[in-house]
Protein backbone atom coordinates (compact mmCIF):
# COMPACT_ATOMS: atom_id res chain seq x y z
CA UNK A 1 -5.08 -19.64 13.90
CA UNK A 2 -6.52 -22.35 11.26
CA UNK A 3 -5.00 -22.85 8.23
CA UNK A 4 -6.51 -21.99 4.81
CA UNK A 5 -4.70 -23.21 2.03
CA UNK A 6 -4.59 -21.94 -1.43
CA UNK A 7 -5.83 -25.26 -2.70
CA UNK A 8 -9.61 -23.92 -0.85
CA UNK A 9 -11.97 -24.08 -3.39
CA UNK A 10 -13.70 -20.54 -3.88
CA UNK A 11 -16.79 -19.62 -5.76
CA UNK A 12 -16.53 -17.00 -8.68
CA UNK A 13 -18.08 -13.84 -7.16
CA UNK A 14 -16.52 -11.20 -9.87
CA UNK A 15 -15.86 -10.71 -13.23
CA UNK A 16 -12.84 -12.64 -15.40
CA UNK A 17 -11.25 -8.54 -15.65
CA UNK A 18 -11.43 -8.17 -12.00
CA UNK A 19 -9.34 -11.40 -11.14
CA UNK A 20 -6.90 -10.50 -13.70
CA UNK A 21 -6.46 -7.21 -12.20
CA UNK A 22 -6.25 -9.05 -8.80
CA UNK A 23 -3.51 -11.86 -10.05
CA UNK A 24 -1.59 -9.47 -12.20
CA UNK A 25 -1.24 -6.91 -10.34
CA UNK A 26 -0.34 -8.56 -7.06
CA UNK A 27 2.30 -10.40 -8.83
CA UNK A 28 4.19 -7.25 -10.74
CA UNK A 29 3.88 -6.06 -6.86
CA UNK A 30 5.55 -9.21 -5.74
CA UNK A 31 8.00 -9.93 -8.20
CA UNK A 32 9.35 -6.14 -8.21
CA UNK A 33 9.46 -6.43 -4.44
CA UNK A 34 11.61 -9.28 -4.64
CA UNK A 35 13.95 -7.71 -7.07
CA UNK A 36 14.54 -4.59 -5.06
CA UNK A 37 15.32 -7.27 -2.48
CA UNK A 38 18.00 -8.70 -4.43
CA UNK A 39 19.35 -5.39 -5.31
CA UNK A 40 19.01 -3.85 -2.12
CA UNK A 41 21.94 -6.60 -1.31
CA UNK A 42 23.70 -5.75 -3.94
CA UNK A 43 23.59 -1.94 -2.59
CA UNK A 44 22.34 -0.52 -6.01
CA UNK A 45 19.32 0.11 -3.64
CA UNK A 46 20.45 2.21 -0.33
CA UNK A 47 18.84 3.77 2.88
CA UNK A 48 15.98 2.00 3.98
CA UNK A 49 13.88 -0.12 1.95
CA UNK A 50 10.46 -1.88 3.55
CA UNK A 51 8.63 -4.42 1.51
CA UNK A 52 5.33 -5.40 1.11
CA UNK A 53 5.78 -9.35 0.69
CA UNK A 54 2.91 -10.81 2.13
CA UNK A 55 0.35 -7.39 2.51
CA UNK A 56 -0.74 -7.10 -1.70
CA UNK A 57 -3.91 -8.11 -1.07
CA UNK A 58 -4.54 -5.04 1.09
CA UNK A 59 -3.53 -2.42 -2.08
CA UNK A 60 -5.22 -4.38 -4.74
CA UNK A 61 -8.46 -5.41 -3.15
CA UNK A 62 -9.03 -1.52 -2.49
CA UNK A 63 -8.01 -0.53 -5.55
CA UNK A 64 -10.38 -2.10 -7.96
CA UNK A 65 -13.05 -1.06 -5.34
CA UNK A 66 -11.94 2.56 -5.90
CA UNK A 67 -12.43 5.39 -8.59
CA UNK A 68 -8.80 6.49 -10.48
CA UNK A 69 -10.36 10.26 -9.03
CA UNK A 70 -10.05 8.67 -5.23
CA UNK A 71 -7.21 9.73 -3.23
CA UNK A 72 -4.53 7.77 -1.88
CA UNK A 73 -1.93 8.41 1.04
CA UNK A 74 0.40 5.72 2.80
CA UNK A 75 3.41 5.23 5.17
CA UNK A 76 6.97 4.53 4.02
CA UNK A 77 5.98 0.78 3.13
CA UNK A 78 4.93 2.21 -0.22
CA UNK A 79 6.01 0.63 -3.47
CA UNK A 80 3.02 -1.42 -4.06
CA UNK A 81 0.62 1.13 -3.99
CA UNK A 82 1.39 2.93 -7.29
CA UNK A 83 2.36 -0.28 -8.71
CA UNK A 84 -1.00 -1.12 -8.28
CA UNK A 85 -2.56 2.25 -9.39
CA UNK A 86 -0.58 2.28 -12.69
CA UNK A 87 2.45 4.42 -12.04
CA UNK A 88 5.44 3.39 -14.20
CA UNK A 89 7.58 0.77 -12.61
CA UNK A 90 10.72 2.12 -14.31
CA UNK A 91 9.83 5.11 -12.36
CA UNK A 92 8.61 2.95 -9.03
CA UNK A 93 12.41 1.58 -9.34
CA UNK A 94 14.69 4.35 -10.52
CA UNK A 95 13.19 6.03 -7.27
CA UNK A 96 14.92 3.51 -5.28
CA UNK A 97 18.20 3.95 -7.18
CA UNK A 98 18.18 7.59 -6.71
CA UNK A 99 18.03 8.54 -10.18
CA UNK A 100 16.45 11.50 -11.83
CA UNK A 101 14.06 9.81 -13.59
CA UNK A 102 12.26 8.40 -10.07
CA UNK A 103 8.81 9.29 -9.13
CA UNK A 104 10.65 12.22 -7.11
CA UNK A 105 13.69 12.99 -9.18
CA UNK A 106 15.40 10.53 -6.84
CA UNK A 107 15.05 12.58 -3.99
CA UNK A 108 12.86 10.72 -1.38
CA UNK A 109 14.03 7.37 -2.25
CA UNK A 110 12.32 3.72 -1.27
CA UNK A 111 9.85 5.71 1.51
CA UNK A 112 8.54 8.83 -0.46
CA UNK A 113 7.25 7.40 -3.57
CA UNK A 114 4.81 9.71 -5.13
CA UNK A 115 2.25 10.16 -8.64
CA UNK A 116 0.16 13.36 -8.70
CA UNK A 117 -0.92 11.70 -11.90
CA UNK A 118 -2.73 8.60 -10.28
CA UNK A 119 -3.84 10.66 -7.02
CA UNK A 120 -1.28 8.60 -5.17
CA UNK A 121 -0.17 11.45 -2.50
CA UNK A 122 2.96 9.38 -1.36
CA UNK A 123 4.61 7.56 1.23
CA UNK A 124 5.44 8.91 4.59
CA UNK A 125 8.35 8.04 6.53
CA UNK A 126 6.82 9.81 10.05
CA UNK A 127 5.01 7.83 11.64
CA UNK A 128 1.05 8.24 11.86
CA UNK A 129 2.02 11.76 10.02
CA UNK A 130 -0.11 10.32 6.68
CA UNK A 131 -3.04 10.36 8.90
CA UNK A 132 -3.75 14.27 9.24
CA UNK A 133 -2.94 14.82 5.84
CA UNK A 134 -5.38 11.55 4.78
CA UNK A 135 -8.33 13.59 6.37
CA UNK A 136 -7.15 17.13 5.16
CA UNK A 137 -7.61 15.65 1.42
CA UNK A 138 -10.60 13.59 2.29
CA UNK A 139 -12.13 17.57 3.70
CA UNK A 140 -10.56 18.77 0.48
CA UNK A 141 -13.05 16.64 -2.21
CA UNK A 142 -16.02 17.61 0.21
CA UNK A 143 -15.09 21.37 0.24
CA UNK A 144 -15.01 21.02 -3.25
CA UNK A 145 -18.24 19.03 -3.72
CA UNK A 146 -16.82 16.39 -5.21
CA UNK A 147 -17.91 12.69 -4.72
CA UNK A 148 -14.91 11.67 -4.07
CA UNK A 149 -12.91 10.14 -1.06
CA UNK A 150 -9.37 9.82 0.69
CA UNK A 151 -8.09 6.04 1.40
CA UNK A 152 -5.13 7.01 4.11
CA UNK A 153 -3.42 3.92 4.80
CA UNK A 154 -1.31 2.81 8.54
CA UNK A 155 0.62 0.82 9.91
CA UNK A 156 -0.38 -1.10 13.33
CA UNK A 157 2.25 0.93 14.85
CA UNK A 158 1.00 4.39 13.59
CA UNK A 159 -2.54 3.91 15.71
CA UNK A 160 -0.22 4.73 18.95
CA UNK A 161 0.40 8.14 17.62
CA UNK A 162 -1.87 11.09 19.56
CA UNK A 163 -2.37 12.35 15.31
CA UNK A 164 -4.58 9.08 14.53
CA UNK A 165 -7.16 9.79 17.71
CA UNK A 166 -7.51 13.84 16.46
CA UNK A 167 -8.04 12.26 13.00
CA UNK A 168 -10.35 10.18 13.64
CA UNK A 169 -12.28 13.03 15.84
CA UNK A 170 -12.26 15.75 13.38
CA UNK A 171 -13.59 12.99 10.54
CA UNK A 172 -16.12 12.14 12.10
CA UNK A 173 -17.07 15.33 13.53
CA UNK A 174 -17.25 16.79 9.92
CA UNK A 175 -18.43 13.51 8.16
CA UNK A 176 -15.23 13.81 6.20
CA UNK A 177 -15.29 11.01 2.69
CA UNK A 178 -11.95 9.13 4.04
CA UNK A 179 -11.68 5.99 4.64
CA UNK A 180 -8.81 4.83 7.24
CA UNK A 181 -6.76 1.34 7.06
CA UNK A 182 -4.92 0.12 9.53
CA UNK A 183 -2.73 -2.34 7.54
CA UNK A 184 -1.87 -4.82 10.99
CA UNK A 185 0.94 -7.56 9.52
CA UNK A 186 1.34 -8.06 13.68
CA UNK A 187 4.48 -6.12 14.25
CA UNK A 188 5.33 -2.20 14.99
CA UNK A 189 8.92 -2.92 13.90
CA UNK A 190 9.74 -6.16 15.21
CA UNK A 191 7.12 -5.53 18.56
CA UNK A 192 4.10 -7.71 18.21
CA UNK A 193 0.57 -5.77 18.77
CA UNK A 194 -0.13 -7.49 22.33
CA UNK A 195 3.41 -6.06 23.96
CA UNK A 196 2.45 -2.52 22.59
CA UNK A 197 -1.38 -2.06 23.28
CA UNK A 198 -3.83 -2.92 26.09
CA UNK A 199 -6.46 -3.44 23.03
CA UNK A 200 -5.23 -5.97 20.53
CA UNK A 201 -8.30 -5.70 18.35
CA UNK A 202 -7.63 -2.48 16.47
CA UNK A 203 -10.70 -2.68 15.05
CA UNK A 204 -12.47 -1.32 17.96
CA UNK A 205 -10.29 2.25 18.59
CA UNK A 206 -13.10 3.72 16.07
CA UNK A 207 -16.11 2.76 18.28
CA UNK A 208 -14.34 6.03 20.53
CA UNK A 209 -15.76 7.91 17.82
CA UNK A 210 -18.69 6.31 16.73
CA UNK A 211 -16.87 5.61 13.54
CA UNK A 212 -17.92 2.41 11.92
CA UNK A 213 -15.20 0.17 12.16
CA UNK A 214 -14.77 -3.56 11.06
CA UNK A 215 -12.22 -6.16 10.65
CA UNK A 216 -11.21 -7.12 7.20
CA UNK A 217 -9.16 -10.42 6.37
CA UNK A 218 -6.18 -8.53 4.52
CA UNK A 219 -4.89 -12.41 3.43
CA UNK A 220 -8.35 -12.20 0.75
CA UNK A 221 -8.68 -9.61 -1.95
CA UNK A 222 -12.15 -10.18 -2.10
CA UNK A 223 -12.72 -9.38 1.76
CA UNK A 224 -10.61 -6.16 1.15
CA UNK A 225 -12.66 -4.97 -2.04
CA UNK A 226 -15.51 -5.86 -0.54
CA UNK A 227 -14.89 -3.65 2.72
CA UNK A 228 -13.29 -0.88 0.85
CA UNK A 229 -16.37 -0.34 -1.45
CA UNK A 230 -19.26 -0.48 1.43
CA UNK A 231 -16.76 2.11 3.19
CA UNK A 232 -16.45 3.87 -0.20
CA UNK A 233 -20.58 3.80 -0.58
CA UNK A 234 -20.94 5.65 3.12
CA UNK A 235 -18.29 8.40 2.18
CA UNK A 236 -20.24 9.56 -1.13
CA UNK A 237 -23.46 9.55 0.16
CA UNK A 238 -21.95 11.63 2.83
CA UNK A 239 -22.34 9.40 5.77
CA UNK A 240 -18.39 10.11 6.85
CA UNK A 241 -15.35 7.92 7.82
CA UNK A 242 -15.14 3.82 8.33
CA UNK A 243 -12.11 2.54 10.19
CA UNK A 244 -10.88 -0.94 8.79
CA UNK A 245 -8.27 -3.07 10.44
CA UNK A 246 -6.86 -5.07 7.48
CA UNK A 247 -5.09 -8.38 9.00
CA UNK A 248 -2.53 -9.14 7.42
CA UNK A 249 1.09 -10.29 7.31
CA UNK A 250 4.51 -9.66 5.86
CA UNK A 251 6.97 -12.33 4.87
CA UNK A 252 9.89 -10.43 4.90
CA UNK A 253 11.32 -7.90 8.14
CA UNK A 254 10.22 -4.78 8.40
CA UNK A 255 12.86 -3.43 6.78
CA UNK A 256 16.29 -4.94 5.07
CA UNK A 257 18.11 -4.52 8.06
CA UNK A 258 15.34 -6.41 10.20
CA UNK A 259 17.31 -9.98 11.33
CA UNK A 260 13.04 -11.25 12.43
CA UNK A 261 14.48 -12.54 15.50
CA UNK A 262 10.78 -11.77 17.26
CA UNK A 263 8.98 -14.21 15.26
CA UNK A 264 8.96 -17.92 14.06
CA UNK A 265 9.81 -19.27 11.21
CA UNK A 266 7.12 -21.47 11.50
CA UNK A 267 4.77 -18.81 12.17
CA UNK A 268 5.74 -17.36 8.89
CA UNK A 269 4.74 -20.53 7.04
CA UNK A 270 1.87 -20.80 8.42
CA UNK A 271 1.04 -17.46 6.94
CA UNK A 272 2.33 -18.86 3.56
CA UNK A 273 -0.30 -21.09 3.51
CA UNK A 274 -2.96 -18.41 2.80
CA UNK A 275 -1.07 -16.62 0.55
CA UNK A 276 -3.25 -14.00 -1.04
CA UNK A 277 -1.81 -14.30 -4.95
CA UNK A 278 -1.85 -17.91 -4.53
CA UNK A 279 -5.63 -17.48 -3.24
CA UNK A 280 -6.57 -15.78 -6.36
CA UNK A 281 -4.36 -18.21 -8.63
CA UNK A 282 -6.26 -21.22 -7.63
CA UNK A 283 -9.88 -19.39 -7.38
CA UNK A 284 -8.69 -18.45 -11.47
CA UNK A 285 -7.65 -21.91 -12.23
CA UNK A 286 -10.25 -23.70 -10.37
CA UNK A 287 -13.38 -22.12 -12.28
CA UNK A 288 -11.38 -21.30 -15.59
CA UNK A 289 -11.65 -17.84 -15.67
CA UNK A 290 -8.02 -18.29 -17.05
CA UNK A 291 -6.51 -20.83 -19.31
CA UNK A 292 -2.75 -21.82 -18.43
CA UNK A 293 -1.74 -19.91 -21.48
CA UNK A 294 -3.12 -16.77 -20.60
CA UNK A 295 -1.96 -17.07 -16.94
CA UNK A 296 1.24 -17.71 -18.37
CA UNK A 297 1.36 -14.83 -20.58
CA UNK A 298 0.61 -12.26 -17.20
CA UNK A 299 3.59 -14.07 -15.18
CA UNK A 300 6.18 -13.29 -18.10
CA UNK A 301 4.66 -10.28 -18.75
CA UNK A 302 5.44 -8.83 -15.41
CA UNK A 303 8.52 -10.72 -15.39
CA UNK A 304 9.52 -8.43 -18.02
CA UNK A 305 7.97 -4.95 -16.76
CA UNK A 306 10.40 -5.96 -13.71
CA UNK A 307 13.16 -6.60 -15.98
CA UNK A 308 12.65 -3.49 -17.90
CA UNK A 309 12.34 -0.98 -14.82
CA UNK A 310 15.94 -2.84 -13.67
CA UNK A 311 17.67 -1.89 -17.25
CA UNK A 312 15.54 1.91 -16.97
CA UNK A 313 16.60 2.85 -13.69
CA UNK A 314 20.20 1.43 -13.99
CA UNK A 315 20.49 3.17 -17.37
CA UNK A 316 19.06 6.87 -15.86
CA UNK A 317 21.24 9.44 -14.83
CA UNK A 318 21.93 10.69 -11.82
CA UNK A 319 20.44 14.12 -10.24
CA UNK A 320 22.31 17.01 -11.16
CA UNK A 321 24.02 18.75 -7.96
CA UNK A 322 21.74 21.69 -8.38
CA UNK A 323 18.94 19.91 -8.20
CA UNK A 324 18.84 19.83 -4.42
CA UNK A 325 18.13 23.70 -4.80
CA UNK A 326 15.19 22.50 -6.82
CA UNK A 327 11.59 21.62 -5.95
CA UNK A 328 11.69 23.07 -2.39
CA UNK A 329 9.60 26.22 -2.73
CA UNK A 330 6.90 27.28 -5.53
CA UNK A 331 8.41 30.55 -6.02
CA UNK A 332 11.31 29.88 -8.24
CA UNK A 333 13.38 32.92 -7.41
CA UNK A 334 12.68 32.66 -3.57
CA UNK A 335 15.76 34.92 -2.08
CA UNK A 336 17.02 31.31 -0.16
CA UNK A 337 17.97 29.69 -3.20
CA UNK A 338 21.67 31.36 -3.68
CA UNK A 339 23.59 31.11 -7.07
């Protein structure tokens, strides 16, 4: 694999607002990752907790391609996502405490983040499950008539699942407005892609389908917002499904408890080296879309939206013991719920 340092020179394609949506956002998603991190180790955080060091590029990028109306689904790797589409990181993180003020009333914890509010449908902690439910909501907005689309999001992993091939089949079939993303950071777990799968270019397991699919270099947030909105522009004319295989990589394990004994740590650094925040940092500083104040006031700015979603979440109560009774059917007096 070549290296491609941050220190690449890069030509200004988009607008000053875009790459401050790019850098800003892909640092709050950073910096709050590597808080809940810390605090996973100091078991305020507990269960599982997987972290999306490394992979930002792959949220952002699609999000500025993206309407707020678009709908968005992902696995259990799912704190950056909302982060990225606006949702309260006071919420993002009393979620992973547990508390009542989370995104779920502190009920689904570090893989079941949700916001109805920003069309963010939630992590899933079944594997490949999100993909079903990705297409039913893409069929949903063209039942409806609406222009717009699903994004249902995957890990490598996920693709081995009998769910992703019937999902792909039935989107295609009905030209349903989703588009899928195989997020591939190498590793189902800690088992790389080539010990797995007889076809280590994911890109190609839509060609089954005649769904266009394409490889996408999820390291560049301008080759992900790029792909996402020609995928985008085929949904709402109502040309169907795209497949994209986002390449990308995580820093970290795939969860807390991963010791990354199947990898290098060399390997890892050589990732480093194309660091997508650090990408966008030097593009920004490069061609002075930023001055070093202004890039200064975004780092302790997020510095501080981290800080204050720490003091929120340890601050919020905990559920009430009733409130597991809560929430689990629409019909409030439903004869299961017992006084």
């Amino acid at each position: 694999m070549a290296k491609k340092t941050a220190a690449t020179k890069s030509k200004v394609k988009y607008s000053k607002e875009t790459y401050t949506f790019w850098y800003e956002s892909m640092l709050l998603m950073r910096r709050f990752e590597e808080k809940a991190g810390q605090l996973y180790g100091q078991q305020k955080i507990r269960g599982f907790c997987h972290l999306y060091i490394g992979q930002e590029a792959c949220a952002s990028g699609a999000i500025s391609a993206l309407t707020k109306d678009d709908k968005w689904i992902t696995a259990y790797r799912c704190h950056a996502h909302p982060l990225g589409l606006g949702t309260d990181p006071g919420a993002v993180m009393a979620e992973l405490f547990g508390k009542a003020t989370g995104t779920t009333k502190g009920k689904g914890g570090s893989m079941h983040i949700f916001d109805k509010e920003k069309n963010f449908m939630g992590g899933h902690g079944i594997v490949g499950a999100q993909i079903p439910m990705g297409l039913g909501m893409g069929f949903a907005e063209k039942y409806k008539g609406t222009k717009n689309l699903a994004i249902c999001y995957m890990g490598d992993g996920a693709v081995r699942q009998g769910a992703f091939h019937e999902a792909l089949n039935l989107a295609m079939l009905y030209k349903t407005p989703v588009i899928f993303v195989i997020e591939n950071n190498g590793y189902a777990m800690g088992t790389a892609v080539k010990r797995s799968s007889n076809v280590e270019d994911l890109s190609t397991l839509g060609e089954s389908y005649d769904m266009p699919s394409f490889a996408v270099d999820g390291m560049n947030v301008e080759a992900v917002h790029e792909a996402v909105a020609e995928a985008a522009e085929r949904a709402r004319r109502g040309d169907g499904p795209t497949l994209l295989e986002m390449r990308t990589y995580r820093y970290k394990g795939h969860s807390m408890s991963d010791p990354q004994k199947y990898r290098t740590k060399e390997e890892v650094e050589e990732y480093k080296q194309r660091d997508p925040m650090e990408q966008v940092l030097a593009t920004i500083k490069e061609n002075n879309i930023l001055t070093e104040e202004e890039i200064e006031e975004i780092v302790k700015g997020v510095k501080q939206k981290v800080t204050d979603a720490v003091k929120f979440a340890e601050e919020s109560p905990w559920p009430d013991g009733q409130d597991a009774f809560k929430d689990v059917y629409i019909q409030e007096d439903y004869p299961f719920v017992m006084e």
